[in-house]
N, C-alpha and C. Protein backbone atom coordinates (compact mmCIF):
# COMPACT_ATOMS: atom_id res chain seq x y z
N UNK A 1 93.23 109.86 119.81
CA UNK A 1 93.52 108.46 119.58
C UNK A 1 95.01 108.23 119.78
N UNK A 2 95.59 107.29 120.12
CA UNK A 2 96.84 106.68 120.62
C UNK A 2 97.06 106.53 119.19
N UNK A 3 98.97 106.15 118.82
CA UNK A 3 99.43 105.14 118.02
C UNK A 3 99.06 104.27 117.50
N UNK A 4 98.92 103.55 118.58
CA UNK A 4 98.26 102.37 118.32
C UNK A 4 96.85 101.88 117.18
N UNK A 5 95.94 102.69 117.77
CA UNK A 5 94.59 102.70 117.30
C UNK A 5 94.64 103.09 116.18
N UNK A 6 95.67 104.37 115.69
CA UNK A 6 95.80 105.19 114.61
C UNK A 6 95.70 104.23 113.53
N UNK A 7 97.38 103.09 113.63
CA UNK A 7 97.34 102.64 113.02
C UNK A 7 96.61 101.05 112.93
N UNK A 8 96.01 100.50 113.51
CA UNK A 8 94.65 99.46 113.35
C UNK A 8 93.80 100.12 112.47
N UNK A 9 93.45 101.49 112.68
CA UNK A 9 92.67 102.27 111.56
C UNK A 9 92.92 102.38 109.97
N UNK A 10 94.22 103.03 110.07
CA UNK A 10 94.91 102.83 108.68
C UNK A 10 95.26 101.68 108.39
N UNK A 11 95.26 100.40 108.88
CA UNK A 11 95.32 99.08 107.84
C UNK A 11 94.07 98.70 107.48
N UNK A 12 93.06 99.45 107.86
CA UNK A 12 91.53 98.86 106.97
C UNK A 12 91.43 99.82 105.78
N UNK A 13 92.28 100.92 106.07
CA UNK A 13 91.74 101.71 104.94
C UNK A 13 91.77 101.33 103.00
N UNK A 14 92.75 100.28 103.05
CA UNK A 14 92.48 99.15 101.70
C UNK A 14 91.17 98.41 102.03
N UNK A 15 91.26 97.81 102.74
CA UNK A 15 89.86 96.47 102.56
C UNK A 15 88.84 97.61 102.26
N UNK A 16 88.15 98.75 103.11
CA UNK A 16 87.37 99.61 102.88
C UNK A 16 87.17 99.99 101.57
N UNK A 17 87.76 100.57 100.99
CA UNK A 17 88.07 101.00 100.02
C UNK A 17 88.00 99.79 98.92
N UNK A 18 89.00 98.47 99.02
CA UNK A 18 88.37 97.34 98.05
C UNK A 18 86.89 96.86 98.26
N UNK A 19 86.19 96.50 99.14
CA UNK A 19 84.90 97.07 99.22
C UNK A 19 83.99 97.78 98.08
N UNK A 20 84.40 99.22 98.62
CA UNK A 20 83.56 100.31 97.63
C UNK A 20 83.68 100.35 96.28
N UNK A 21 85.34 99.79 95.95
CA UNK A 21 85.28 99.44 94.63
C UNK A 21 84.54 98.54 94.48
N UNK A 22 84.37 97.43 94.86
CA UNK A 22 83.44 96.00 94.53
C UNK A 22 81.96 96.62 94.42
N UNK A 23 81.74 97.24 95.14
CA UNK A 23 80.18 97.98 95.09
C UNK A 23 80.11 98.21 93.82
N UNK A 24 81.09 99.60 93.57
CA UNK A 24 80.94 100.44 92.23
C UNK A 24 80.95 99.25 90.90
N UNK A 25 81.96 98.08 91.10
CA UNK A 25 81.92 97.30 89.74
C UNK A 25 80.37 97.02 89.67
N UNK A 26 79.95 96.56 91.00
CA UNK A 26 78.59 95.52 90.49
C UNK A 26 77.45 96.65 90.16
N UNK A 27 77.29 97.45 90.42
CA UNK A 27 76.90 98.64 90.31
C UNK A 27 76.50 99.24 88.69
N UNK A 28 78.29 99.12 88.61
CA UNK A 28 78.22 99.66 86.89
C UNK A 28 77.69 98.32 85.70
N UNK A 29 78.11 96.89 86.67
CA UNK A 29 77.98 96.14 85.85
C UNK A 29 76.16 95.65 85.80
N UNK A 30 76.16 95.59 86.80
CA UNK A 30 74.99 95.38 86.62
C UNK A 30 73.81 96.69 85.79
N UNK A 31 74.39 97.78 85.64
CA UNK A 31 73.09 98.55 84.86
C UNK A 31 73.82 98.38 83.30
N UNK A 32 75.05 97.92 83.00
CA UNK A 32 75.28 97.58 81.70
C UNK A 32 74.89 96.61 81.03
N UNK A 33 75.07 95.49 81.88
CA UNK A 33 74.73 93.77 81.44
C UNK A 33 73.44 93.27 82.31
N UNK A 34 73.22 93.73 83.03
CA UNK A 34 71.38 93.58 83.71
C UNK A 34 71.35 91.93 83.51
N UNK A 35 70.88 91.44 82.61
CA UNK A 35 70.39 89.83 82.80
C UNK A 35 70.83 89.45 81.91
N UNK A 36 72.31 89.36 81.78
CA UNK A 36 73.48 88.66 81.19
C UNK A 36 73.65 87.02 81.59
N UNK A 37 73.48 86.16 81.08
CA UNK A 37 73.86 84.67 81.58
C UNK A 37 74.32 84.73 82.20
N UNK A 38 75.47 85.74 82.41
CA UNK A 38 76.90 85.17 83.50
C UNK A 38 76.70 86.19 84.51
N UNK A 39 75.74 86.80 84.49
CA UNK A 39 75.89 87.95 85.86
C UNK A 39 75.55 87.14 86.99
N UNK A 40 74.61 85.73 87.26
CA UNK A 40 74.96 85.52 88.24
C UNK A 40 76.40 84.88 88.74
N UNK A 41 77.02 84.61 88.14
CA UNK A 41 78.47 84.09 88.04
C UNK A 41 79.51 85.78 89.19
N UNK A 42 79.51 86.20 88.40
CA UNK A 42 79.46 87.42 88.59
C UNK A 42 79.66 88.44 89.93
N UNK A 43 78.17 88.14 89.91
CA UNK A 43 77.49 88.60 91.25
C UNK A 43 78.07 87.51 92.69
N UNK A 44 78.27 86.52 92.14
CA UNK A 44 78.64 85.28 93.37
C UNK A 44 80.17 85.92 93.72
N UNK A 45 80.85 85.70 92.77
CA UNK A 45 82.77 86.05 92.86
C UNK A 45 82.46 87.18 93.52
N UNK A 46 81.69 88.43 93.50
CA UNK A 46 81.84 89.47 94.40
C UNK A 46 81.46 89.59 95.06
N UNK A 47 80.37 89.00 95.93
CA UNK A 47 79.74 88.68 96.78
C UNK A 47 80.69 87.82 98.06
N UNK A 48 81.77 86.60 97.54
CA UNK A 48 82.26 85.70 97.78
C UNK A 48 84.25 86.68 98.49
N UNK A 49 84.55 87.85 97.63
CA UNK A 49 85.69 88.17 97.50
C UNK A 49 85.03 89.54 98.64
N UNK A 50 83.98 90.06 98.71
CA UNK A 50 82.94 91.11 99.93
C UNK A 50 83.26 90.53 101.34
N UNK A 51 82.32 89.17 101.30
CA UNK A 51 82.34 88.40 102.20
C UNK A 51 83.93 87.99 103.08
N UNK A 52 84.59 87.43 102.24
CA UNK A 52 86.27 87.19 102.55
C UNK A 52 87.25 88.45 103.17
N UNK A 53 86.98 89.66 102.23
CA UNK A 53 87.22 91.11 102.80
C UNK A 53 86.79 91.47 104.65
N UNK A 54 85.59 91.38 104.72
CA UNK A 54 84.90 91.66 106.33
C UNK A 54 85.24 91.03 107.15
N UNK A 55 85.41 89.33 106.39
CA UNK A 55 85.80 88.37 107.39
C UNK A 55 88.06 88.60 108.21
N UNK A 56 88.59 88.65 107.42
CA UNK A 56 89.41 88.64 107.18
C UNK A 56 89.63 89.94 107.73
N UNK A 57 89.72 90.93 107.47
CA UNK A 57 90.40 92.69 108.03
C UNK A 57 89.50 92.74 108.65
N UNK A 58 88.11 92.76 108.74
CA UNK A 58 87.01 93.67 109.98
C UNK A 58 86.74 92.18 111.35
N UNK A 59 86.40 91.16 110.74
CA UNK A 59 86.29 89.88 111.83
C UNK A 59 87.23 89.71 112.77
N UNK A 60 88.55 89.48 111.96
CA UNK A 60 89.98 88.96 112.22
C UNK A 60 89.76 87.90 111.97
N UNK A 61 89.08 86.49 110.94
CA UNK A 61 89.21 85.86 111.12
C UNK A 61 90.46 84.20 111.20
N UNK A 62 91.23 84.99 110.56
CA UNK A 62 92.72 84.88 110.70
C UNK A 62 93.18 84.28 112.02
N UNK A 63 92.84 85.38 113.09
CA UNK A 63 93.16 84.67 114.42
C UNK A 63 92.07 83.98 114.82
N UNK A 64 91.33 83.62 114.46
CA UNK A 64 89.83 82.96 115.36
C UNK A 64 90.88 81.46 115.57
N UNK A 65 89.97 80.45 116.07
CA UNK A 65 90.30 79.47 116.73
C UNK A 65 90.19 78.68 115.00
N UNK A 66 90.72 77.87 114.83
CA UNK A 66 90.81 77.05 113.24
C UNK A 66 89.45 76.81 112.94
N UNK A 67 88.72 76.22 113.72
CA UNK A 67 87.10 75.66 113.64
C UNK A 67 86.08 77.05 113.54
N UNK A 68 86.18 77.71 114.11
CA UNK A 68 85.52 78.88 113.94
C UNK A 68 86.14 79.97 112.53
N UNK A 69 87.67 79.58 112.30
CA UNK A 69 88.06 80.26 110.70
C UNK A 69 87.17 79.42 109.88
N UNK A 70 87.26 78.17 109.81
CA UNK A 70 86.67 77.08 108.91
C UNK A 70 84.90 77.13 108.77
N UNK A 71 84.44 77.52 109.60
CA UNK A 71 82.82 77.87 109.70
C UNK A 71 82.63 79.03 109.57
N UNK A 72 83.20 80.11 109.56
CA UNK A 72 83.13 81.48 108.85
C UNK A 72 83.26 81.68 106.84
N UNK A 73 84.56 80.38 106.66
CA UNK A 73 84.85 80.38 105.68
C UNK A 73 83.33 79.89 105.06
N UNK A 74 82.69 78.42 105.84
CA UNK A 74 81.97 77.66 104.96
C UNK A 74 80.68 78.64 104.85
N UNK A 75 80.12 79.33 105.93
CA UNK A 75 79.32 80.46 105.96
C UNK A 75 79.08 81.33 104.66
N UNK A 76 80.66 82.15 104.83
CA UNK A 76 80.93 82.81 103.38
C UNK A 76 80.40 82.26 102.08
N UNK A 77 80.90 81.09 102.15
CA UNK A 77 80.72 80.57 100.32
C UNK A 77 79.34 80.22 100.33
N UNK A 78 78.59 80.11 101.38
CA UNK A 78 77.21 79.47 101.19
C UNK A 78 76.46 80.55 100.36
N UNK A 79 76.70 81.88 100.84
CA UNK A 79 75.25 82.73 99.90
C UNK A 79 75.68 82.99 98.39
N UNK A 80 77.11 82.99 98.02
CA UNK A 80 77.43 82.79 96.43
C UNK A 80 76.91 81.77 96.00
N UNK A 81 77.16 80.46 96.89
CA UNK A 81 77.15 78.64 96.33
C UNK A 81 75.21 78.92 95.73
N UNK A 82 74.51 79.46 97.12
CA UNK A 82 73.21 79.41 97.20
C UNK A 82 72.14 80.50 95.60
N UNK A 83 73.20 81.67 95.68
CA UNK A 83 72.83 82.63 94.52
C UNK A 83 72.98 81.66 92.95
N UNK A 84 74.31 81.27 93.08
CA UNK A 84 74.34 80.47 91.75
C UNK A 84 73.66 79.32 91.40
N UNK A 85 73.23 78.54 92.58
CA UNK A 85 72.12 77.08 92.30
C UNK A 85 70.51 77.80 91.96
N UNK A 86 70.47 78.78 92.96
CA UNK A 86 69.02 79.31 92.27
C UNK A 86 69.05 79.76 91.27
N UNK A 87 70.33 80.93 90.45
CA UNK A 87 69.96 81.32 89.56
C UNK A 87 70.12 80.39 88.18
N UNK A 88 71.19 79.31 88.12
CA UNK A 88 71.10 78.34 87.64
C UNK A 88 70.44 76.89 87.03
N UNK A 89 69.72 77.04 88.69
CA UNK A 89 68.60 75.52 88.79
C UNK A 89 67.29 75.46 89.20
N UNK A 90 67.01 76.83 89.58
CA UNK A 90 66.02 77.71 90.47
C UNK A 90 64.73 77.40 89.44
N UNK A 91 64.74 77.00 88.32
CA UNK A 91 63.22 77.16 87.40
C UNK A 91 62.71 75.78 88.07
């Protein structure tokens, strides 16, 4: 591998890694607090901060064209927005 590539490699190695931590929280949290009121709360913010991670360091969505950042963004928040109305309003 070139320079170059080396380092494109080593600047994901945070997001990656914030990632796996996000796994491990929901992970631990969820076999502690299981069907806690607020776990879907919870589950959305990490789902929402997952989503933002991929988009952002693995997408680039940073450089996309503004309209295509802005429809990635609205994308993103939809399956938190969508988790919390069902688990909220869903009966």
């Amino acid at each position: 591998m070139n320079n170059r590539t080396t380092e494109n490699m080593s600047s994901l190695v945070l997001p990656w890694l914030g990632l796996l931590a996000l796994t491990a929280v929901s992970l631990i949290m969820g076999n502690r607090f299981g069907h806690a009121p607020w776990m879907p709360l919870l589950v959305a913010l990490i789902i929402w901060i997952k989503g933002t991670l991929v988009a952002r360091y693995f997408i680039e969505s940073h450089q996309a064209h503004p309209f295509i950042a802005v429809m990635l963004r609205i994308f993103i928040a939809f399956a938190p927005a969508a988790l919390v109305l069902t688990a909220f309003f869903g009966k």
